[in-house]
PDB file of N, CA and C in Angstrom:
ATOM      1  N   UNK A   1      17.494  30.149  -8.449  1.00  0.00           N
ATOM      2  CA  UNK A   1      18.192  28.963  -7.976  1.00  0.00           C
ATOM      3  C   UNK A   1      17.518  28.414  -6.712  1.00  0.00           C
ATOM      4  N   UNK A   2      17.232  29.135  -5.972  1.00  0.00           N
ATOM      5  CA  UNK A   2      16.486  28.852  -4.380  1.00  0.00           C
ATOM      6  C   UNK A   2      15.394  27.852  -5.019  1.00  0.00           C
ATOM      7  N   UNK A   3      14.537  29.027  -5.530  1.00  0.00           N
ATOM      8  CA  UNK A   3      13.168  28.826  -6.257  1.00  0.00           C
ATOM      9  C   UNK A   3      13.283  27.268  -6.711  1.00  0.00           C
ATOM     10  N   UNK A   4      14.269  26.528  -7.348  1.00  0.00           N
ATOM     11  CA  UNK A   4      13.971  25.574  -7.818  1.00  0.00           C
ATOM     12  C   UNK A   4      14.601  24.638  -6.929  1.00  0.00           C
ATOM     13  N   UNK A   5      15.284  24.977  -5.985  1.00  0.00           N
ATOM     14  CA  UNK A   5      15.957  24.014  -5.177  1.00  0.00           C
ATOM     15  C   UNK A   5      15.099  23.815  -4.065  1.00  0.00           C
ATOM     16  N   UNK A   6      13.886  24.970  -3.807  1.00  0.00           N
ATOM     17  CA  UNK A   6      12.842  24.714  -3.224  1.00  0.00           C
ATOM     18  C   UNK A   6      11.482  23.717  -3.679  1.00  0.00           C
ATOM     19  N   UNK A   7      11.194  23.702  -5.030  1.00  0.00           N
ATOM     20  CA  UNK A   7      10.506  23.347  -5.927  1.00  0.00           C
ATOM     21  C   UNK A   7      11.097  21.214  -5.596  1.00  0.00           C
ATOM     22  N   UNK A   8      12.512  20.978  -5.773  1.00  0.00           N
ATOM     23  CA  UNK A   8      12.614  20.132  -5.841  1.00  0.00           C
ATOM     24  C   UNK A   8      12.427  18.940  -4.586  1.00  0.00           C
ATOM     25  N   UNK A   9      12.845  20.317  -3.657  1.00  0.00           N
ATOM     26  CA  UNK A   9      12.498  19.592  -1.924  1.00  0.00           C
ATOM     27  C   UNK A   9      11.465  19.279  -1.516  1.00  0.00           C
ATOM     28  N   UNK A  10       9.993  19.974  -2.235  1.00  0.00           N
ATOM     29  CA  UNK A  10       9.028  19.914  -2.264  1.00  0.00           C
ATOM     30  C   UNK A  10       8.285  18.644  -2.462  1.00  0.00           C
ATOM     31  N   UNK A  11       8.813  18.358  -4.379  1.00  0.00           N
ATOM     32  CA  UNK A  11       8.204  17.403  -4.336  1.00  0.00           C
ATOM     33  C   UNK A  11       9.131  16.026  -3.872  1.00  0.00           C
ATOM     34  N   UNK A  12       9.950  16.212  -3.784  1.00  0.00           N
ATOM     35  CA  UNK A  12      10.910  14.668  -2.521  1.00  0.00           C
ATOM     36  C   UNK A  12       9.927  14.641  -1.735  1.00  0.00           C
ATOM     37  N   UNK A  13       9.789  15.581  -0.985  1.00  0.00           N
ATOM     38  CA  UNK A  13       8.853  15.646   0.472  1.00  0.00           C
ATOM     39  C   UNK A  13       7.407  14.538   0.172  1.00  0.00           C
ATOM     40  N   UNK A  14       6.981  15.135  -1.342  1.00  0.00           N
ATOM     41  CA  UNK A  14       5.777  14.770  -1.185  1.00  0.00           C
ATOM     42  C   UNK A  14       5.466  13.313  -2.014  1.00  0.00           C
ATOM     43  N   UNK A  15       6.532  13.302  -2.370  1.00  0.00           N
ATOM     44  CA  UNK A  15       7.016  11.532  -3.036  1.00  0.00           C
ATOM     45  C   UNK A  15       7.162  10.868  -1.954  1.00  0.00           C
ATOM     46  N   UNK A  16       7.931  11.362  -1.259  1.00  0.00           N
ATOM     47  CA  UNK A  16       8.314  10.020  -0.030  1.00  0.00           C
ATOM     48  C   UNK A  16       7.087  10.146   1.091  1.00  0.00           C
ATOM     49  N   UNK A  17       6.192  10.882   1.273  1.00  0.00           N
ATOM     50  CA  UNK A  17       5.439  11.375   2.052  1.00  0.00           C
ATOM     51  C   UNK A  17       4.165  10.522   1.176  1.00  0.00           C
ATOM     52  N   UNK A  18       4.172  10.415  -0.261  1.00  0.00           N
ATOM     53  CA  UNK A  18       2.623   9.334  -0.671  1.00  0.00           C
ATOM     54  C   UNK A  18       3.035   7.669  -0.326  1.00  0.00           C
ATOM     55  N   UNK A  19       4.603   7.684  -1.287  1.00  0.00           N
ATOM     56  CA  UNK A  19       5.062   6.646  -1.830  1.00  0.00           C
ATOM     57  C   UNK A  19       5.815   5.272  -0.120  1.00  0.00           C
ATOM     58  N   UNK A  20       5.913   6.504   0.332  1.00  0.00           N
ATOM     59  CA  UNK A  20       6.702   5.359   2.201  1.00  0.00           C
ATOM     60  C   UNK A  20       5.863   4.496   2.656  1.00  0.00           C
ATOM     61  N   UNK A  21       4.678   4.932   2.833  1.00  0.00           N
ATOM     62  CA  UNK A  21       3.703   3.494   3.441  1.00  0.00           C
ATOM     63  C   UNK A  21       3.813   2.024   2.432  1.00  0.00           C
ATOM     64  N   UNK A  22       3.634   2.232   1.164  1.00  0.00           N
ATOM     65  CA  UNK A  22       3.350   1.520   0.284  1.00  0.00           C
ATOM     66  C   UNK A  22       4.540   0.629   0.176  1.00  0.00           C
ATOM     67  N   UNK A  23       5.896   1.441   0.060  1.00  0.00           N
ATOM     68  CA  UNK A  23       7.054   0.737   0.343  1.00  0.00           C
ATOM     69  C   UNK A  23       7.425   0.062   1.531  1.00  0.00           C
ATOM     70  N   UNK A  24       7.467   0.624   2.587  1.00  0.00           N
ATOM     71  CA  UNK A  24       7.469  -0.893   3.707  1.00  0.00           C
ATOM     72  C   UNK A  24       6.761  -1.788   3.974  1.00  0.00           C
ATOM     73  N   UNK A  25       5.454  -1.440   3.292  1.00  0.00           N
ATOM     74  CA  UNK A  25       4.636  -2.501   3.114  1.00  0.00           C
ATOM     75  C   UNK A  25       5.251  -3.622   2.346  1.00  0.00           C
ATOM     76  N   UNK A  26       5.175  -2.961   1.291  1.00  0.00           N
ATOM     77  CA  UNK A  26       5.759  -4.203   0.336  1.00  0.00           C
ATOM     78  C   UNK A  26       7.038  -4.796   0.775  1.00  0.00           C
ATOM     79  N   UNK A  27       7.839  -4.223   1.431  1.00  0.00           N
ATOM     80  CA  UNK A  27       9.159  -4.030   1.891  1.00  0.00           C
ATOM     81  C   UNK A  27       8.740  -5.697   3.004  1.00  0.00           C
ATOM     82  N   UNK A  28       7.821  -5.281   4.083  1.00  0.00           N
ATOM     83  CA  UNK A  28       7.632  -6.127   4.830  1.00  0.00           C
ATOM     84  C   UNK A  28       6.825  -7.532   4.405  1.00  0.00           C
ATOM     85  N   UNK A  29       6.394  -7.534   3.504  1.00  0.00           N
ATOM     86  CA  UNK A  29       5.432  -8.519   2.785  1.00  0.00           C
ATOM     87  C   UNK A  29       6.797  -9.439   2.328  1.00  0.00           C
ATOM     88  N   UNK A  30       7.114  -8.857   1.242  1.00  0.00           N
ATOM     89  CA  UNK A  30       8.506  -9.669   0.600  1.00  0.00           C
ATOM     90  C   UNK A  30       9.240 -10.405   1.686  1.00  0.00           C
ATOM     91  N   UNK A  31      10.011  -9.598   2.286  1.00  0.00           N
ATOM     92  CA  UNK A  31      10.979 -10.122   3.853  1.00  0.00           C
ATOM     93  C   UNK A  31      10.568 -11.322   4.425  1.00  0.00           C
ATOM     94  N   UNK A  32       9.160 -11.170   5.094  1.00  0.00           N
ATOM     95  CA  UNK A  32       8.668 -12.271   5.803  1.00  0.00           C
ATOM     96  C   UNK A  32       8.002 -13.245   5.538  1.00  0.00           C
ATOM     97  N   UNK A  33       6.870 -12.659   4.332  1.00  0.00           N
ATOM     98  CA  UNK A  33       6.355 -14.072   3.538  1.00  0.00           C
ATOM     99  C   UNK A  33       6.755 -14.260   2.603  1.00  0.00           C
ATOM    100  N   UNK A  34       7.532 -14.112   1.408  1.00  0.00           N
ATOM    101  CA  UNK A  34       7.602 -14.704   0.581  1.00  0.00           C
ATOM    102  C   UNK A  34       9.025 -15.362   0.847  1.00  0.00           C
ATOM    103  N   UNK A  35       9.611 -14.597   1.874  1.00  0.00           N
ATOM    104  CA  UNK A  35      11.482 -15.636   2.128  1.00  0.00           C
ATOM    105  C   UNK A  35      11.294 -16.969   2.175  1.00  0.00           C
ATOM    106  N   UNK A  36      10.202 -17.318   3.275  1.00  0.00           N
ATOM    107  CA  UNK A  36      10.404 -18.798   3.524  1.00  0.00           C
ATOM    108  C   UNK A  36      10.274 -19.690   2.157  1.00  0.00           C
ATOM    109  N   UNK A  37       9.390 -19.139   1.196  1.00  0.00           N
ATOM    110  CA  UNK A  37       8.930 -19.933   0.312  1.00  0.00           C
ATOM    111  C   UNK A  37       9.985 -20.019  -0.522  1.00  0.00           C
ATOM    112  N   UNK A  38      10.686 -19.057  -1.069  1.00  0.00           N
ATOM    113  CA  UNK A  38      11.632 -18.882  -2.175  1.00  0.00           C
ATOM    114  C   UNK A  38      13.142 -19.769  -1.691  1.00  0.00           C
ATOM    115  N   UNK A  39      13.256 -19.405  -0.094  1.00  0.00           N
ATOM    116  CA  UNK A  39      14.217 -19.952   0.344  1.00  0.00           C
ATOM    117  C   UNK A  39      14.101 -22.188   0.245  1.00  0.00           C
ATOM    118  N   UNK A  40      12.955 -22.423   0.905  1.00  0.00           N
ATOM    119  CA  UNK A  40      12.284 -23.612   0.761  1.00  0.00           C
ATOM    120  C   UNK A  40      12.088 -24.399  -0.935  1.00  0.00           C
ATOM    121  N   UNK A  41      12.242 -23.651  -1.834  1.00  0.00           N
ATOM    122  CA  UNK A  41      12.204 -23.885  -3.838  1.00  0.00           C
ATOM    123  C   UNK A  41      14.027 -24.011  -3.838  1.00  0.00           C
ATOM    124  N   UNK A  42      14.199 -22.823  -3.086  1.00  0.00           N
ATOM    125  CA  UNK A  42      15.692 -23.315  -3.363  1.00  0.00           C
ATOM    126  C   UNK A  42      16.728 -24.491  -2.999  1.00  0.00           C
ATOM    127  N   UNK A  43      16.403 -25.020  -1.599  1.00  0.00           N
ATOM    128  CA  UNK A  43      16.309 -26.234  -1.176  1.00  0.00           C
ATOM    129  C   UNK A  43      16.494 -27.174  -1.854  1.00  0.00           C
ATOM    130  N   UNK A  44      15.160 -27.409  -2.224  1.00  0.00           N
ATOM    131  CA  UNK A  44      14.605 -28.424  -3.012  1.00  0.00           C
ATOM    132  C   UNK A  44      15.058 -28.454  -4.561  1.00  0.00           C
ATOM    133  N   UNK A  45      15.811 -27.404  -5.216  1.00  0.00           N
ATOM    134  CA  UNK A  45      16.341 -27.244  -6.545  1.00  0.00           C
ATOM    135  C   UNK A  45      17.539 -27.838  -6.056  1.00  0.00           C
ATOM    136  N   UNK A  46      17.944 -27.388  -4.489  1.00  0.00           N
ATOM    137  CA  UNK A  46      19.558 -27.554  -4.554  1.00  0.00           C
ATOM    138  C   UNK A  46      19.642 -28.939  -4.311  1.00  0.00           C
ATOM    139  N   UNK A  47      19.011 -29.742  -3.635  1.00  0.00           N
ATOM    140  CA  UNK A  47      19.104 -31.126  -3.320  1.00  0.00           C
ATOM    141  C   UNK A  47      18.053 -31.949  -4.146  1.00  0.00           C
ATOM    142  N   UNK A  48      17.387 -31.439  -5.037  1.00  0.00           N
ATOM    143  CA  UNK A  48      16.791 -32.682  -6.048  1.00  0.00           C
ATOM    144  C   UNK A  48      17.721 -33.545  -7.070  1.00  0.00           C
ATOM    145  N   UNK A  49      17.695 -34.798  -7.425  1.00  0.00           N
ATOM    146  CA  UNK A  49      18.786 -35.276  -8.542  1.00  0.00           C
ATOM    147  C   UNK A  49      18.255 -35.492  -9.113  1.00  0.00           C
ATOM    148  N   UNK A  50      18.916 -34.997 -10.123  1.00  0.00           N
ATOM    149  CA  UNK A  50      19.277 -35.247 -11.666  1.00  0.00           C
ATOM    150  C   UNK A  50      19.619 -35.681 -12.329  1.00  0.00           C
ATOM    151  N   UNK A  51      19.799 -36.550 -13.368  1.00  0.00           N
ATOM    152  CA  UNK A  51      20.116 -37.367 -13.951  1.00  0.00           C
ATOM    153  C   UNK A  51      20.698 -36.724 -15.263  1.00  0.00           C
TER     154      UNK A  51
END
């Protein structure tokens, strides 16, 4: 039981230990550049007319 409850902490450790840089990266990419843009499409969807 240890054995595998050790086994599993292990690889968490070493998932979040490859996988963390990559994620706030992307984490921070999304947030700051792509908000303005998506927010700015939405805008412009919300106040264009239609007929």
């Amino acid at each position: 039981m240890f054995l595998l409850l050790f086994f599993v902490l292990l690889i968490q450790f070493f998932t979040n230990w490859i996988f963390e840089p990559l994620a706030s990266f992307l984490e921070y990419v999304l947030e700051i550049r792509i908000f303005p843009v998506i927010a700015l499409l939405g805008l412009i969807f919300l106040f264009s007319k239609e007929k």
